[in-house]
Protein backbone atom coordinates (compact mmCIF):
# COMPACT_ATOMS: atom_id res chain seq x y z
CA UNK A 1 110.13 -9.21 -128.77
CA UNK A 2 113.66 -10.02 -127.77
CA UNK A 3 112.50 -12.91 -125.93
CA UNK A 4 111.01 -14.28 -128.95
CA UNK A 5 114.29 -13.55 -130.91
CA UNK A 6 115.70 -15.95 -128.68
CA UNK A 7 113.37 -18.73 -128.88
CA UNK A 8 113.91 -19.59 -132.37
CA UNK A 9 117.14 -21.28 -132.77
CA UNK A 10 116.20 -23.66 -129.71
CA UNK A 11 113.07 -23.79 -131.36
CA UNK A 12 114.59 -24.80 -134.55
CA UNK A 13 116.87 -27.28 -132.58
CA UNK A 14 113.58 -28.87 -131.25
CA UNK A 15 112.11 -29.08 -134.20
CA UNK A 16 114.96 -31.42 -135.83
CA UNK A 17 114.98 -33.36 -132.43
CA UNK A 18 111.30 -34.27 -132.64
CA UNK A 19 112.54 -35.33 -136.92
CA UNK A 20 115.19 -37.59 -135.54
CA UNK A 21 112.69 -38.69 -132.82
CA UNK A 22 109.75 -39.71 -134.79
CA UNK A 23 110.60 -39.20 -138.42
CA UNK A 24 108.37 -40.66 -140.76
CA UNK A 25 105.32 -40.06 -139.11
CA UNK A 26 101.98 -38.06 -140.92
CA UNK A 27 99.67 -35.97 -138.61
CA UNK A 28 96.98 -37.92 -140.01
CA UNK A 29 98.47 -41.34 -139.03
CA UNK A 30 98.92 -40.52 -135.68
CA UNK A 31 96.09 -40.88 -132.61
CA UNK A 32 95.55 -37.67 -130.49
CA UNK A 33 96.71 -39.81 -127.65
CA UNK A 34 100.26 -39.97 -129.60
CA UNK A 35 100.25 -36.06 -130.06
CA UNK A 36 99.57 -35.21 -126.73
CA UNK A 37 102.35 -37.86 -125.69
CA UNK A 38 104.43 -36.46 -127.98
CA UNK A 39 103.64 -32.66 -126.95
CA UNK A 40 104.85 -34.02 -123.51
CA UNK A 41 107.90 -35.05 -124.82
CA UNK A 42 108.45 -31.81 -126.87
CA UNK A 43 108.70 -30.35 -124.00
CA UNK A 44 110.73 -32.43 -121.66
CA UNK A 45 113.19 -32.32 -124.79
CA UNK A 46 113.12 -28.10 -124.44
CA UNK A 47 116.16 -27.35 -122.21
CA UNK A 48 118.39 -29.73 -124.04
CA UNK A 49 117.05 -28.04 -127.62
CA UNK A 50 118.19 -24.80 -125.70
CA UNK A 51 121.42 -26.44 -124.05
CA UNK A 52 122.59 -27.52 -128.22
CA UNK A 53 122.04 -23.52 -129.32
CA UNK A 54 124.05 -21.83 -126.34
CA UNK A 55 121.53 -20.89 -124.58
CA UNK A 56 121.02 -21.55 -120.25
CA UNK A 57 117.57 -23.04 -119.41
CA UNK A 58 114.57 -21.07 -120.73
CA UNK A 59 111.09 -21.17 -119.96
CA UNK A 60 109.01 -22.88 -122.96
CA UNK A 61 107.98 -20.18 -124.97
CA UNK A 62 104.48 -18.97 -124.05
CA UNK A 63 103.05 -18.47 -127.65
CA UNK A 64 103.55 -22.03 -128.14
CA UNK A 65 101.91 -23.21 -125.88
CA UNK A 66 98.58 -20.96 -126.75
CA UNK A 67 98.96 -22.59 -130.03
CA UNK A 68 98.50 -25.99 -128.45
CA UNK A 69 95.86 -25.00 -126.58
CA UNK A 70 94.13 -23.79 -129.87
CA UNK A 71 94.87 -27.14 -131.32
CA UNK A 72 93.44 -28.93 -128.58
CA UNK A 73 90.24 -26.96 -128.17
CA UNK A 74 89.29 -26.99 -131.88
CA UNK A 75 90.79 -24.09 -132.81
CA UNK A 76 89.58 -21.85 -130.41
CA UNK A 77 91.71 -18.91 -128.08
CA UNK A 78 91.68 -19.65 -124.44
C-alpha cells in the first residue's frame, strides 16, 4: 500500500507529460498502433515523471501495467 502511495504524484506528473506530449488527441481518433507507441513512450517518460516529484528511479507501477494488459486483451485479466 505504501508503494502505491508513492506512485501517484509521479503518476500524476506523467499524466500532464503525456497532455503536453500529445494534447489534443481523442481515444477514438487514434490507431491502436499509436496507443501502443504511445504506451511505449509512457513509459520511457516514467523515471523523469518520478525525477520532477522527488522521487529516485522507481519501477513502473505493476497495477498499471495489468490494466494495459486488460486493455489490450479485450478486457480480460491475465
Amino acid at each position: 500500500m505504501m508503494t502505491e502511495k508513492k506512485d501517484i504524484a509521479p503518476l500524476i506528473a506523467l499524466l500532464k507529460m503525456a497532455a503536453e506530449q500529445w494534447p489534443s488527441s481523442e481515444v477514438g481518433e487514434v490507431s491502436q498502433s499509436e496507443l501502443f507507441r504511445r504506451d511505449q513512450a509512457l513509459l520511457k517518460m516514467w523515471p523523469e515523471a518520478c525525477r520532477r516529484v522527488g522521487l529516485g528511479e522507481r519501477e513502473f507501477p505493476l497495477g498499471v501495467i495489468k490494466r494495459w494488459q486488460q486493455e489490450m486483451g479485450g478486457g480480460r485479466a491475465n
